[in-house]
PDB file of N, CA and C in Angstrom:
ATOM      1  N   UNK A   1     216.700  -3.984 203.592  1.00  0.00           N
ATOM      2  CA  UNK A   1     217.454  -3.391 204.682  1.00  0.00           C
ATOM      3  C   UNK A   1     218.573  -2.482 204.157  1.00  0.00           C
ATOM      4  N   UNK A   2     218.376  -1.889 203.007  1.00  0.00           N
ATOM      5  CA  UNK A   2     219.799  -0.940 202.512  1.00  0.00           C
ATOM      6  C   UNK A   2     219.439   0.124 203.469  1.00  0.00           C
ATOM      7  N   UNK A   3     218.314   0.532 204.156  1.00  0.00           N
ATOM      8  CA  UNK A   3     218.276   1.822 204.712  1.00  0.00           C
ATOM      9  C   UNK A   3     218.982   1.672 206.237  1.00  0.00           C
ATOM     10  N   UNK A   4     219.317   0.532 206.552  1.00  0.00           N
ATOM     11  CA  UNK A   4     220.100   0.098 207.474  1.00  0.00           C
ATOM     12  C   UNK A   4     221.839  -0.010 206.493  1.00  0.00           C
ATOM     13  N   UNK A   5     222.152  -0.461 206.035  1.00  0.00           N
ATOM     14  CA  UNK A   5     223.286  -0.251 205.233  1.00  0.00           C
ATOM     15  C   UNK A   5     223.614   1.374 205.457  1.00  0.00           C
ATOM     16  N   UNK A   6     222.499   2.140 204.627  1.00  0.00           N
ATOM     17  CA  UNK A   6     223.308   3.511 204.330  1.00  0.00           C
ATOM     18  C   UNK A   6     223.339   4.301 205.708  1.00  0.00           C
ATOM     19  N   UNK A   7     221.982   4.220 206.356  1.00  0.00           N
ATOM     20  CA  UNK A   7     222.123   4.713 207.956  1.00  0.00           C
ATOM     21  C   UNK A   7     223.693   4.283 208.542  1.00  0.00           C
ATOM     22  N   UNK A   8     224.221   3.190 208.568  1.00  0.00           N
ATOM     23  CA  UNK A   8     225.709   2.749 209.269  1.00  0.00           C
ATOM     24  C   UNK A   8     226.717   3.699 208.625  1.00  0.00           C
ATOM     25  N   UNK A   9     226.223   3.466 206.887  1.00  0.00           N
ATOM     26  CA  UNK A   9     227.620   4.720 206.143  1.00  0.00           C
ATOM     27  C   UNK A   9     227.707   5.957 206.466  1.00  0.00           C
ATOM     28  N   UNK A  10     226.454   6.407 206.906  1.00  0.00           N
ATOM     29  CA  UNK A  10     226.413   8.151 207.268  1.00  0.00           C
ATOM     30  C   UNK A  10     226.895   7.950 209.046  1.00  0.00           C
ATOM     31  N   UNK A  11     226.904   6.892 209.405  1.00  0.00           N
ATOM     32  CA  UNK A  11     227.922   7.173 210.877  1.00  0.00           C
ATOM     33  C   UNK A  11     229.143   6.693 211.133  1.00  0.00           C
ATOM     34  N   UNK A  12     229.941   6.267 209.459  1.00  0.00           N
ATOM     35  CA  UNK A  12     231.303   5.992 209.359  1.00  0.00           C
ATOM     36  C   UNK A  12     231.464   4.877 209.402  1.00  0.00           C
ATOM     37  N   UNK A  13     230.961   3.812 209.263  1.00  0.00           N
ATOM     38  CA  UNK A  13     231.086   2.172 208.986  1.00  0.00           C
ATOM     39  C   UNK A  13     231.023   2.118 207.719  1.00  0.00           C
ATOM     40  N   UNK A  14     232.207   0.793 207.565  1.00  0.00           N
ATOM     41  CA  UNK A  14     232.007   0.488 206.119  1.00  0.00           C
ATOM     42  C   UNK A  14     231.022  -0.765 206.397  1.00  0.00           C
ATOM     43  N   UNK A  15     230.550  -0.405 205.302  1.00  0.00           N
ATOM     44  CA  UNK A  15     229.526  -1.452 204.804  1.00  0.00           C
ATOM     45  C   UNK A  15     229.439  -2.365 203.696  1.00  0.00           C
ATOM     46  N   UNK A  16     229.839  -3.774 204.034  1.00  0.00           N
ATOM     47  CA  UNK A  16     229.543  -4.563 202.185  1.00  0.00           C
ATOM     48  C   UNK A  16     228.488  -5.164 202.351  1.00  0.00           C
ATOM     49  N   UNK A  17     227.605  -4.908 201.522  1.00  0.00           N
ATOM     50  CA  UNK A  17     225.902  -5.416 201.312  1.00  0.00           C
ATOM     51  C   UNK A  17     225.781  -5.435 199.805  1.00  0.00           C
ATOM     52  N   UNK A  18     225.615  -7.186 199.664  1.00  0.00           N
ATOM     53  CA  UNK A  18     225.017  -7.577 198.466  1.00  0.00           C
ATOM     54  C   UNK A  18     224.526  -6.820 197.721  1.00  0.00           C
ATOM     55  N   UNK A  19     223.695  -5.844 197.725  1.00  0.00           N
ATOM     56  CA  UNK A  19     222.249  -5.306 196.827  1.00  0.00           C
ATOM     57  C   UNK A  19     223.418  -4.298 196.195  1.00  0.00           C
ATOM     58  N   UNK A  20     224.351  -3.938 197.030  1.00  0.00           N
ATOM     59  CA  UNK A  20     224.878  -2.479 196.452  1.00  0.00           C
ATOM     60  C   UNK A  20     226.251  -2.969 195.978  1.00  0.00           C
ATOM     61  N   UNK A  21     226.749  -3.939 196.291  1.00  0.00           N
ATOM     62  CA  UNK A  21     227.897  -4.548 195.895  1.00  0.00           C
ATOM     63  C   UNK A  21     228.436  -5.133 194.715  1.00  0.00           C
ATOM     64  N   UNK A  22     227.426  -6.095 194.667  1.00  0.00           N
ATOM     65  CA  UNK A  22     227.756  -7.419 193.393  1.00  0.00           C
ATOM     66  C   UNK A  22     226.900  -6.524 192.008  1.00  0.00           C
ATOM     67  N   UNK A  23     227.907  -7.102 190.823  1.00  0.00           N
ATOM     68  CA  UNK A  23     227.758  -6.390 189.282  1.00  0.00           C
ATOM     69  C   UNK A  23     227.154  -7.630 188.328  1.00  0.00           C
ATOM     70  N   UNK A  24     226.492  -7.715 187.419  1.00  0.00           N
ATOM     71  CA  UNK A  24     226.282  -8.560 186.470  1.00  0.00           C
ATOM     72  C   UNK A  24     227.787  -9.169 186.061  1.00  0.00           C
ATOM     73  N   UNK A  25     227.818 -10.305 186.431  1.00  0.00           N
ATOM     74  CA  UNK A  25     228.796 -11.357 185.986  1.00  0.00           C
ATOM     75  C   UNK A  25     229.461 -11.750 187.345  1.00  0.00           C
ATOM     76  N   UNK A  26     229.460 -11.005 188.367  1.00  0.00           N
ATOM     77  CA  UNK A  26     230.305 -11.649 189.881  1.00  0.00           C
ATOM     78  C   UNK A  26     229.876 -13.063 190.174  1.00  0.00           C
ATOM     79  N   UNK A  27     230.733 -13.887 190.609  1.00  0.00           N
ATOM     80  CA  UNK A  27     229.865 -15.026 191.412  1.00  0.00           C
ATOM     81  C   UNK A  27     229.654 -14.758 192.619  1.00  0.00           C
ATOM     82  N   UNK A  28     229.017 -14.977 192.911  1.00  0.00           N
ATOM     83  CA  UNK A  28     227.684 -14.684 193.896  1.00  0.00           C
ATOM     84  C   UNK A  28     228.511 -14.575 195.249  1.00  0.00           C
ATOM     85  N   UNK A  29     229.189 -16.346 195.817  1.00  0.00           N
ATOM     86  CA  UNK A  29     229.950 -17.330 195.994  1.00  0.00           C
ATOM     87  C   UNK A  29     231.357 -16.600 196.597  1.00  0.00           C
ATOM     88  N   UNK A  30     231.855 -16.016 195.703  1.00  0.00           N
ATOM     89  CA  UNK A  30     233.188 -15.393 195.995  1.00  0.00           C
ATOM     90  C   UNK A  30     233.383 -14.306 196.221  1.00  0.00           C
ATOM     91  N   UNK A  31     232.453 -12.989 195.759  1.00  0.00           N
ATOM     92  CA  UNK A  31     232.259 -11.842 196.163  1.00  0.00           C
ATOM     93  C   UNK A  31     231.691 -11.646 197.566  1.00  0.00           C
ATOM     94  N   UNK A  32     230.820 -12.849 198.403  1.00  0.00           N
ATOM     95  CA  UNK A  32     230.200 -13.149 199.890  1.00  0.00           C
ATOM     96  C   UNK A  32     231.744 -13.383 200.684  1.00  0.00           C
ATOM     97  N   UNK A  33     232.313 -14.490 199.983  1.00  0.00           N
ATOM     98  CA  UNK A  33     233.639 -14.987 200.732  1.00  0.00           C
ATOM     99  C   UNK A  33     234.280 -13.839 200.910  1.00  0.00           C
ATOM    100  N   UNK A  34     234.417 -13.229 200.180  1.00  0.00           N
ATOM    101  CA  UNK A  34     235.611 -11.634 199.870  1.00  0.00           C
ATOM    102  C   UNK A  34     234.880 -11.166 201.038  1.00  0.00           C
ATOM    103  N   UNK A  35     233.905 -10.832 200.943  1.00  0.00           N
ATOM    104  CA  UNK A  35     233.279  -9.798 201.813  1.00  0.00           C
ATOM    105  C   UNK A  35     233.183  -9.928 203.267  1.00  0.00           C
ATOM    106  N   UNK A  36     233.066 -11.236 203.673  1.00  0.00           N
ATOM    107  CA  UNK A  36     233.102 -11.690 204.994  1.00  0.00           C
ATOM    108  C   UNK A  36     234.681 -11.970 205.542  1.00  0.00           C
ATOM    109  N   UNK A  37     235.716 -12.534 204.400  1.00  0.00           N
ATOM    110  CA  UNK A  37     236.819 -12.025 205.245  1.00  0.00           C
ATOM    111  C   UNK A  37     237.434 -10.718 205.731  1.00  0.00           C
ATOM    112  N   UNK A  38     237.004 -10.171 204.792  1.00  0.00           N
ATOM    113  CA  UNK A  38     237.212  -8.615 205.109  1.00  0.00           C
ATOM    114  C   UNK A  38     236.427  -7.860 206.228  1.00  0.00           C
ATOM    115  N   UNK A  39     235.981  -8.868 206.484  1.00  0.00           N
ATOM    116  CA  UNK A  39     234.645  -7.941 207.902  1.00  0.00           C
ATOM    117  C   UNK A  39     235.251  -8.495 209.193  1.00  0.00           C
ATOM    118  N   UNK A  40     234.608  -7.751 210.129  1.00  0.00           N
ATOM    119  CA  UNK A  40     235.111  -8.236 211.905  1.00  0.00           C
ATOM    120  C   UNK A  40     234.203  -8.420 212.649  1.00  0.00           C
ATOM    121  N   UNK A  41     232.661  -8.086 212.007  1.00  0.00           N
ATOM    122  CA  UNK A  41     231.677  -8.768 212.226  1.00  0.00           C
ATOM    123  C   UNK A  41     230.805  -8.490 211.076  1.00  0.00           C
ATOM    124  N   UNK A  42     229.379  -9.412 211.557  1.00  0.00           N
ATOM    125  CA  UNK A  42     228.551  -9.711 210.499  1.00  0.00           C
ATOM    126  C   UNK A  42     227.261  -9.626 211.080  1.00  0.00           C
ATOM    127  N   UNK A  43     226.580  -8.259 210.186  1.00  0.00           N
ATOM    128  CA  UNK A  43     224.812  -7.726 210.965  1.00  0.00           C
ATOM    129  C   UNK A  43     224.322  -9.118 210.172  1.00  0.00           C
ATOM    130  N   UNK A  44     223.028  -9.725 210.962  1.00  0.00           N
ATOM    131  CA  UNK A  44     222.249 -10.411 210.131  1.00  0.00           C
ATOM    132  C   UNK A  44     221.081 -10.645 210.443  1.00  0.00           C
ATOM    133  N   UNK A  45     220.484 -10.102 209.327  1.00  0.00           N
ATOM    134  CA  UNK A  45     219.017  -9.153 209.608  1.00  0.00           C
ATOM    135  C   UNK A  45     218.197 -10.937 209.841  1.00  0.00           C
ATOM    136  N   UNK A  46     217.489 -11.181 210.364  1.00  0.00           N
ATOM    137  CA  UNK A  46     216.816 -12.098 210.376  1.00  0.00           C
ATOM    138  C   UNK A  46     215.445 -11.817 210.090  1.00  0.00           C
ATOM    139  N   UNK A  47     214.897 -12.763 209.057  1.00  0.00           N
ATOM    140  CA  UNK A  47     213.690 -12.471 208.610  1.00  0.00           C
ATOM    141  C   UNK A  47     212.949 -13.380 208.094  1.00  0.00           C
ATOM    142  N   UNK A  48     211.462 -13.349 207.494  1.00  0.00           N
ATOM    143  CA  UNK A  48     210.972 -14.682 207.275  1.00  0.00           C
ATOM    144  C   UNK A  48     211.544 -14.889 205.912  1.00  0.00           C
ATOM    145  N   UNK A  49     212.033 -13.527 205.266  1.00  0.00           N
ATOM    146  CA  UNK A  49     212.395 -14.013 204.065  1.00  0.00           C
ATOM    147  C   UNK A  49     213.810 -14.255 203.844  1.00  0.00           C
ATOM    148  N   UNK A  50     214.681 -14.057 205.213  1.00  0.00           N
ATOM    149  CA  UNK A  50     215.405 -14.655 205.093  1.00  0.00           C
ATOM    150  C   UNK A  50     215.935 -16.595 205.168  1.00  0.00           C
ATOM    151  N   UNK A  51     214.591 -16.287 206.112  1.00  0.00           N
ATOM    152  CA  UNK A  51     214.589 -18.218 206.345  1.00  0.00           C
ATOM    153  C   UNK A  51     214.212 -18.696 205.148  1.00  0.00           C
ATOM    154  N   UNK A  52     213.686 -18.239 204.307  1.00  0.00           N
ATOM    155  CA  UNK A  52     213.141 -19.080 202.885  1.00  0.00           C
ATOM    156  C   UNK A  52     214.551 -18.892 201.806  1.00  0.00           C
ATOM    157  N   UNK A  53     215.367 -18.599 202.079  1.00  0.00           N
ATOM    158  CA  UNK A  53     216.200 -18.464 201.123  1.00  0.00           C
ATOM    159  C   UNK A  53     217.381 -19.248 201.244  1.00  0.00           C
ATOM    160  N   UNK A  54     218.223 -20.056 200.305  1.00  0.00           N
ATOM    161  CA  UNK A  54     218.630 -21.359 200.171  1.00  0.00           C
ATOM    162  C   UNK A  54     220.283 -20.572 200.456  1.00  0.00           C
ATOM    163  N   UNK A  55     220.837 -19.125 200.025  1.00  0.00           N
ATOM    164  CA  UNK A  55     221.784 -19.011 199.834  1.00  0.00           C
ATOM    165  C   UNK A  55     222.182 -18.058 200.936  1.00  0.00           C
ATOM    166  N   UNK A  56     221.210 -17.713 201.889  1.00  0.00           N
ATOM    167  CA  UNK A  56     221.415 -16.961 203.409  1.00  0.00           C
ATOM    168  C   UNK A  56     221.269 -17.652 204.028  1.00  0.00           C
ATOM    169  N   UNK A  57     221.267 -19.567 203.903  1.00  0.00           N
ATOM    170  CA  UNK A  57     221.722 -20.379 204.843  1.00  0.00           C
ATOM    171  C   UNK A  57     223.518 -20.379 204.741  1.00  0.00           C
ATOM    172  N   UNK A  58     223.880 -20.640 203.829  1.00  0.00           N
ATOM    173  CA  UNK A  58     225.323 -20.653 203.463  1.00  0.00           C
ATOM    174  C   UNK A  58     226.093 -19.177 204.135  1.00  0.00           C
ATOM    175  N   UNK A  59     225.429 -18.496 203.789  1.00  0.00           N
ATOM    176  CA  UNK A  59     226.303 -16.890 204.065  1.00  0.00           C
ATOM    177  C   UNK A  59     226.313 -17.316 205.376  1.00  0.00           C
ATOM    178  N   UNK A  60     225.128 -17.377 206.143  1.00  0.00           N
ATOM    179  CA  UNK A  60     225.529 -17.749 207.672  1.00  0.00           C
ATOM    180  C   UNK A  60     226.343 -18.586 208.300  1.00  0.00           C
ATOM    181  N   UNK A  61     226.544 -20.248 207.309  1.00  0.00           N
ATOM    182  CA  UNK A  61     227.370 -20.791 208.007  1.00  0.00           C
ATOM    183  C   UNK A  61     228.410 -20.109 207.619  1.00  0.00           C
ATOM    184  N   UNK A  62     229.025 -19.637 206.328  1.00  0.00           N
ATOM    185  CA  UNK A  62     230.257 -18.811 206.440  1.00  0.00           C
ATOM    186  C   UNK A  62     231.055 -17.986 207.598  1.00  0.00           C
ATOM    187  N   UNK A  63     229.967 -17.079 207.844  1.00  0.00           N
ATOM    188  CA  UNK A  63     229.524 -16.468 209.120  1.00  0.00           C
ATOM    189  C   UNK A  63     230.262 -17.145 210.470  1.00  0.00           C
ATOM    190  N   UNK A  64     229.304 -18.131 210.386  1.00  0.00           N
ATOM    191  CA  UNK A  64     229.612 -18.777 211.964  1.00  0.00           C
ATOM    192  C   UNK A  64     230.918 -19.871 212.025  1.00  0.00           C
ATOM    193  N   UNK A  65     231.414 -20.144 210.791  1.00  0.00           N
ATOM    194  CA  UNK A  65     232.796 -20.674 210.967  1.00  0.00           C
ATOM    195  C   UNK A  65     233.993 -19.373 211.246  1.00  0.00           C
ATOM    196  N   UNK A  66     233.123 -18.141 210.726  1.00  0.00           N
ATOM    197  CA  UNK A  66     234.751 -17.087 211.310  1.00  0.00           C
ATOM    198  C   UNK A  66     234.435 -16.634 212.614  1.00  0.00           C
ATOM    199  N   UNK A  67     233.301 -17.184 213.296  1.00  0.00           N
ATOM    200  CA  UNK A  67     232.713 -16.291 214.784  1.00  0.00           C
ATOM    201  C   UNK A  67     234.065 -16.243 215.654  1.00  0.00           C
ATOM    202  N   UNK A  68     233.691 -15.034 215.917  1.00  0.00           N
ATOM    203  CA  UNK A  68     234.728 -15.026 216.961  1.00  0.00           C
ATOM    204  C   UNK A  68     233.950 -14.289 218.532  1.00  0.00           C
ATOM    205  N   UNK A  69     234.148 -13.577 219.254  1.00  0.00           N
ATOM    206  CA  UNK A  69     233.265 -13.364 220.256  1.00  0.00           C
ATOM    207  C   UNK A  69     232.774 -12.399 219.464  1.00  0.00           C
ATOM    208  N   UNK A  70     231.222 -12.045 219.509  1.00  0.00           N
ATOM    209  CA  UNK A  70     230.350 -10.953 218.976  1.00  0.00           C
ATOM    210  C   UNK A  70     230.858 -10.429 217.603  1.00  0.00           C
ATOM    211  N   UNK A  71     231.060 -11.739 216.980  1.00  0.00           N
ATOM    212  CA  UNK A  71     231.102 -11.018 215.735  1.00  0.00           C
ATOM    213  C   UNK A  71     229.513 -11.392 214.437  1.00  0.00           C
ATOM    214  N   UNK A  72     228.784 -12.056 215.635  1.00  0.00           N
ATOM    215  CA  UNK A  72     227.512 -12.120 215.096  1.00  0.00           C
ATOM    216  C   UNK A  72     226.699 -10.687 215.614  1.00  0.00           C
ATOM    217  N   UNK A  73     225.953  -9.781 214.889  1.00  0.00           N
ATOM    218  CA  UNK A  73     225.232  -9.017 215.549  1.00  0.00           C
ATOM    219  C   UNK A  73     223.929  -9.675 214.804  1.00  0.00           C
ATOM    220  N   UNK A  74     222.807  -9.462 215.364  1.00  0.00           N
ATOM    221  CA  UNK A  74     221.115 -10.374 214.508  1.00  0.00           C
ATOM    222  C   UNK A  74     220.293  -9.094 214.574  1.00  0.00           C
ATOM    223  N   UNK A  75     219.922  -8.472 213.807  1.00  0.00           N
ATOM    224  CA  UNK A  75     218.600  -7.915 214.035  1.00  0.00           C
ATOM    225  C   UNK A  75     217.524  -8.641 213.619  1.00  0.00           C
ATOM    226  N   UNK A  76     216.103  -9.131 214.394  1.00  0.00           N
ATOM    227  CA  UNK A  76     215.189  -9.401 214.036  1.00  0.00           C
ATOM    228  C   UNK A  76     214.284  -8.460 213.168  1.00  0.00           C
ATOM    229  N   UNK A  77     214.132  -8.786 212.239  1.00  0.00           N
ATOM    230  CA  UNK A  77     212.917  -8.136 211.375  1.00  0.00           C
ATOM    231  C   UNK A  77     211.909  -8.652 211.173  1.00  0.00           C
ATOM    232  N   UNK A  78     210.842  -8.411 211.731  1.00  0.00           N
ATOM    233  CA  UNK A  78     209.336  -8.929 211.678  1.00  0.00           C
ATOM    234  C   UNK A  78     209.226 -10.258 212.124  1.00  0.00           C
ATOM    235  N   UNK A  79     210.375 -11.300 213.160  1.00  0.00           N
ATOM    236  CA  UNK A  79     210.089 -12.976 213.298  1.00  0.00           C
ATOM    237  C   UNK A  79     210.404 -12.718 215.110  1.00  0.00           C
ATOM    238  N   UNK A  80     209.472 -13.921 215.496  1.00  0.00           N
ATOM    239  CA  UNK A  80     209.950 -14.109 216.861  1.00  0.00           C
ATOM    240  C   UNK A  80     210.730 -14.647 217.338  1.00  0.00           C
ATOM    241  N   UNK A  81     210.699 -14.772 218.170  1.00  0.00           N
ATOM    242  CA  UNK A  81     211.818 -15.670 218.859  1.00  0.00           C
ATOM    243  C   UNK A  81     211.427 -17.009 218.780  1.00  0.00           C
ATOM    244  N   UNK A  82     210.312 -17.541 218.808  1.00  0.00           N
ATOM    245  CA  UNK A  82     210.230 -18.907 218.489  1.00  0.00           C
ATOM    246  C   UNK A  82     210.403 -19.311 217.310  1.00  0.00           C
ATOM    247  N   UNK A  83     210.473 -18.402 216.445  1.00  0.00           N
ATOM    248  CA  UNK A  83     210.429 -18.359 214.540  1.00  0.00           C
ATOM    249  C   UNK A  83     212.086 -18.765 214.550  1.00  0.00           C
ATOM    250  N   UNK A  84     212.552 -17.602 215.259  1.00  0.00           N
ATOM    251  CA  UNK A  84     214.520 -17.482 215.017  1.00  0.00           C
ATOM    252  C   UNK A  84     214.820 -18.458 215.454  1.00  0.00           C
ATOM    253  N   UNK A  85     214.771 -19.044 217.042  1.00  0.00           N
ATOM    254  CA  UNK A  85     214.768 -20.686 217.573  1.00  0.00           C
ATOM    255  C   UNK A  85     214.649 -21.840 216.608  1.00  0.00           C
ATOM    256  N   UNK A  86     213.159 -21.854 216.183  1.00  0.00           N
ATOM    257  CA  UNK A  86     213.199 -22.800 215.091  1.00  0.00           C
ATOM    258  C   UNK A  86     213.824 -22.841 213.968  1.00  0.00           C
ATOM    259  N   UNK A  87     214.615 -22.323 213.375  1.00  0.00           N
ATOM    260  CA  UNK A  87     215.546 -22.236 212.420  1.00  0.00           C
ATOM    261  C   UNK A  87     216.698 -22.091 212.372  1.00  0.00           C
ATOM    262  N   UNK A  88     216.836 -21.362 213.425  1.00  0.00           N
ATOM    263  CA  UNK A  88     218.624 -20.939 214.006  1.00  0.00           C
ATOM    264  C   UNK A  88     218.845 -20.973 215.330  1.00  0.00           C
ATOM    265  N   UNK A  89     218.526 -22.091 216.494  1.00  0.00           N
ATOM    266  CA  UNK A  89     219.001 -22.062 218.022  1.00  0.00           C
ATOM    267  C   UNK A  89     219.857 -21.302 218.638  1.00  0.00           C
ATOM    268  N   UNK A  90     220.861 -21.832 217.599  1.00  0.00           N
ATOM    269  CA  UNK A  90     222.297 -21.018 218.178  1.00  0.00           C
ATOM    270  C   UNK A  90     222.220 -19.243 218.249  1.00  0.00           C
ATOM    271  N   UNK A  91     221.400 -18.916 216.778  1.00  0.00           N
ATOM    272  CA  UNK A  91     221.217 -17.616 216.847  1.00  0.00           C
ATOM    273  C   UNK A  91     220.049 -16.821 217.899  1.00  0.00           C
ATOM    274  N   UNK A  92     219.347 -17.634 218.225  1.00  0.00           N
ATOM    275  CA  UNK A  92     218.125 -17.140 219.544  1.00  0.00           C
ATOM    276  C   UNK A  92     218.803 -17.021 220.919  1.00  0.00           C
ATOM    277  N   UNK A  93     219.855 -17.638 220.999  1.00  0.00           N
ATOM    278  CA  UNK A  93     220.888 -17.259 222.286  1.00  0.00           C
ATOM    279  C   UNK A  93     221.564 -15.917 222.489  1.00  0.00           C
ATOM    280  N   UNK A  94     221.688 -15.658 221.205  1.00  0.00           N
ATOM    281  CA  UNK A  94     222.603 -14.189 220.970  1.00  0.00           C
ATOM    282  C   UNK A  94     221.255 -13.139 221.197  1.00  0.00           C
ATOM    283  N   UNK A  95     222.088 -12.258 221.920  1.00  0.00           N
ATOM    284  CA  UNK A  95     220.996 -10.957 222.148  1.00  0.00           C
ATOM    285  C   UNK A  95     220.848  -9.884 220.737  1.00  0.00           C
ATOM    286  N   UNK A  96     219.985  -9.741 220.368  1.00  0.00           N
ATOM    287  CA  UNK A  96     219.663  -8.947 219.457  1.00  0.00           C
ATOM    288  C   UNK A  96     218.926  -7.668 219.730  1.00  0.00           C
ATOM    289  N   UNK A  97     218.604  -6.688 218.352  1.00  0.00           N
ATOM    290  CA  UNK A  97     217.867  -5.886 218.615  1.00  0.00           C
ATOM    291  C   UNK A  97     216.771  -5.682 217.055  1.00  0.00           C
ATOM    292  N   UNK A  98     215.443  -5.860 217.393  1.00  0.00           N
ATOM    293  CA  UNK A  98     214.319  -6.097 216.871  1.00  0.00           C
ATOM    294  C   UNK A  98     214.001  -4.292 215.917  1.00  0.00           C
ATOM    295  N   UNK A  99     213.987  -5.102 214.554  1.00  0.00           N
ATOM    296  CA  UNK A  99     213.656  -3.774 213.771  1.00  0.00           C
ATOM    297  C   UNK A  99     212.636  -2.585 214.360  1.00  0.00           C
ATOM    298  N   UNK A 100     211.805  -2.859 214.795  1.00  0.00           N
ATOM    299  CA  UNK A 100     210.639  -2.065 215.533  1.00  0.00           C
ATOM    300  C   UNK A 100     210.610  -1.565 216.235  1.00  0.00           C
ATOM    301  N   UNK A 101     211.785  -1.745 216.626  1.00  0.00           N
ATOM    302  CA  UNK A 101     212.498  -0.614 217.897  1.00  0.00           C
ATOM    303  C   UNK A 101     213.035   0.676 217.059  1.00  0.00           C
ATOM    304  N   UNK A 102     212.980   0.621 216.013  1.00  0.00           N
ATOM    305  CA  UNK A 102     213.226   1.706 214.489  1.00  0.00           C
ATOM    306  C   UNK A 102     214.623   1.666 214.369  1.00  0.00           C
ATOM    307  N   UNK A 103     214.625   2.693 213.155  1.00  0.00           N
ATOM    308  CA  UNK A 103     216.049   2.761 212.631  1.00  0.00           C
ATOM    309  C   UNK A 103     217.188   3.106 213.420  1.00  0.00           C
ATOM    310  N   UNK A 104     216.840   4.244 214.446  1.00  0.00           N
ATOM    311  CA  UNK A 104     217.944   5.044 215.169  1.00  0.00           C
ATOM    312  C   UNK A 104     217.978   4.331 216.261  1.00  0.00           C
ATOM    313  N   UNK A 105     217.287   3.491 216.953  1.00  0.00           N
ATOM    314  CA  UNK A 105     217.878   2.418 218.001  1.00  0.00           C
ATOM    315  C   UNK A 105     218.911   1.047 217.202  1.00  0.00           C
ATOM    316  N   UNK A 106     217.977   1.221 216.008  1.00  0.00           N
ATOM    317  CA  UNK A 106     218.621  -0.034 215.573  1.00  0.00           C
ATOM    318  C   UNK A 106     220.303  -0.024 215.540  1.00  0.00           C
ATOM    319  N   UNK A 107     220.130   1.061 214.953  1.00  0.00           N
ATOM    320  CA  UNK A 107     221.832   2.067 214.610  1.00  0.00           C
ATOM    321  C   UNK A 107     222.683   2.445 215.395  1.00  0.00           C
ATOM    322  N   UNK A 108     222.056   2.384 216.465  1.00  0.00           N
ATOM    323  CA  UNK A 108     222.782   3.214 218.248  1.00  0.00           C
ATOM    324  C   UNK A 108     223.376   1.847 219.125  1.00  0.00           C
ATOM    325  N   UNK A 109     222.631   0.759 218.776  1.00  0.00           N
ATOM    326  CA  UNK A 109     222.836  -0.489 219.202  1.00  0.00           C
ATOM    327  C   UNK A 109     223.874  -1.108 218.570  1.00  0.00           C
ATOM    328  N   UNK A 110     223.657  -1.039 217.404  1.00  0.00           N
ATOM    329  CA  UNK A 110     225.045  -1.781 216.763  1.00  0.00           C
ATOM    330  C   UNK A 110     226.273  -1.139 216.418  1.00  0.00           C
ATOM    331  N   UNK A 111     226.083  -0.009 216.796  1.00  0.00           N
ATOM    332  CA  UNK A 111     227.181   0.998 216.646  1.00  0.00           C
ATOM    333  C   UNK A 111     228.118   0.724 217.946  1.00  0.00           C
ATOM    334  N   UNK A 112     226.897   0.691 218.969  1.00  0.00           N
ATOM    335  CA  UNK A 112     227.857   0.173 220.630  1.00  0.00           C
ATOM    336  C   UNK A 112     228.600  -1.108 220.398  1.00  0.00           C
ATOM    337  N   UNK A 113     227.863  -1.969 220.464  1.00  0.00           N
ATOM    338  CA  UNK A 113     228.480  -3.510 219.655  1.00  0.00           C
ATOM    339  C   UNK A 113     229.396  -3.451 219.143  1.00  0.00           C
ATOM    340  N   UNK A 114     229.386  -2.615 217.913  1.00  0.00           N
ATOM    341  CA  UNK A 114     230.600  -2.537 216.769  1.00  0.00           C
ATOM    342  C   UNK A 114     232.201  -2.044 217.640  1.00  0.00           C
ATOM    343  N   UNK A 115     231.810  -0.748 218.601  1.00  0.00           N
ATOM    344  CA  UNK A 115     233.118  -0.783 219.362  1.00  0.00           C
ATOM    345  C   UNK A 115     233.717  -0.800 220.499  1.00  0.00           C
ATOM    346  N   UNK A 116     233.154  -2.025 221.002  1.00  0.00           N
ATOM    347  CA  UNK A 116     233.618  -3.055 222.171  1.00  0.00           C
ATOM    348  C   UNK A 116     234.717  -4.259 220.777  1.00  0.00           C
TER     349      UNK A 116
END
């Protein structure tokens, strides 16, 4: 999802995303913490490969201990709603917007989100 990252930078959002962020030697751990206090919300791409991964359970609860109103945004990528349900309830309540709706909805949507 960096093409979602850089799409947000070319419409003036800052963006901290792992892939482009963290250097050989960061902990993992504290550069996430840094990054999420510094944010006012948090995109989170939901995916199957995100459900298989041990350390985008943690980022989320991070996540959902700073929630404040809509400071979760979810895009679904490639999972349903019974997929997101079964793994994250709380997150199948929140309205999202589904990668496949493409990049420039994806971008137009969370851009509205972002300033309310």
């Amino acid at each position: 999802m960096n093409d979602l990252a850089d799409a947000l930078r070319l419409k003036g959002c800052k963006v901290w995303y792992a892939d482009s962020e963290l250097r050989i030697g960061d902990s993992l751990s504290s550069r996430i913490e840094e990054g999420l206090r510094r944010s006012k919300r948090g995109i989170v791409v939901l995916s199957r490969h995100f459900f298989g991964k041990r350390w985008t359970q943690k980022e989320l609860g991070a996540l959902h201990a700073k929630v404040v109103n809509r400071s979760i945004l979810p895009v679904w990528h490639g999972v349903s709603e019974e997929e997101v349900r079964s793994h994250y309830p709380l997150l199948a309540d929140i309205l999202a917007v589904r990668s496949s709706e493409g990049m420039d909805i994806v971008v137009s949507k969370l851009l509205d989100a972002m300033r309310e």
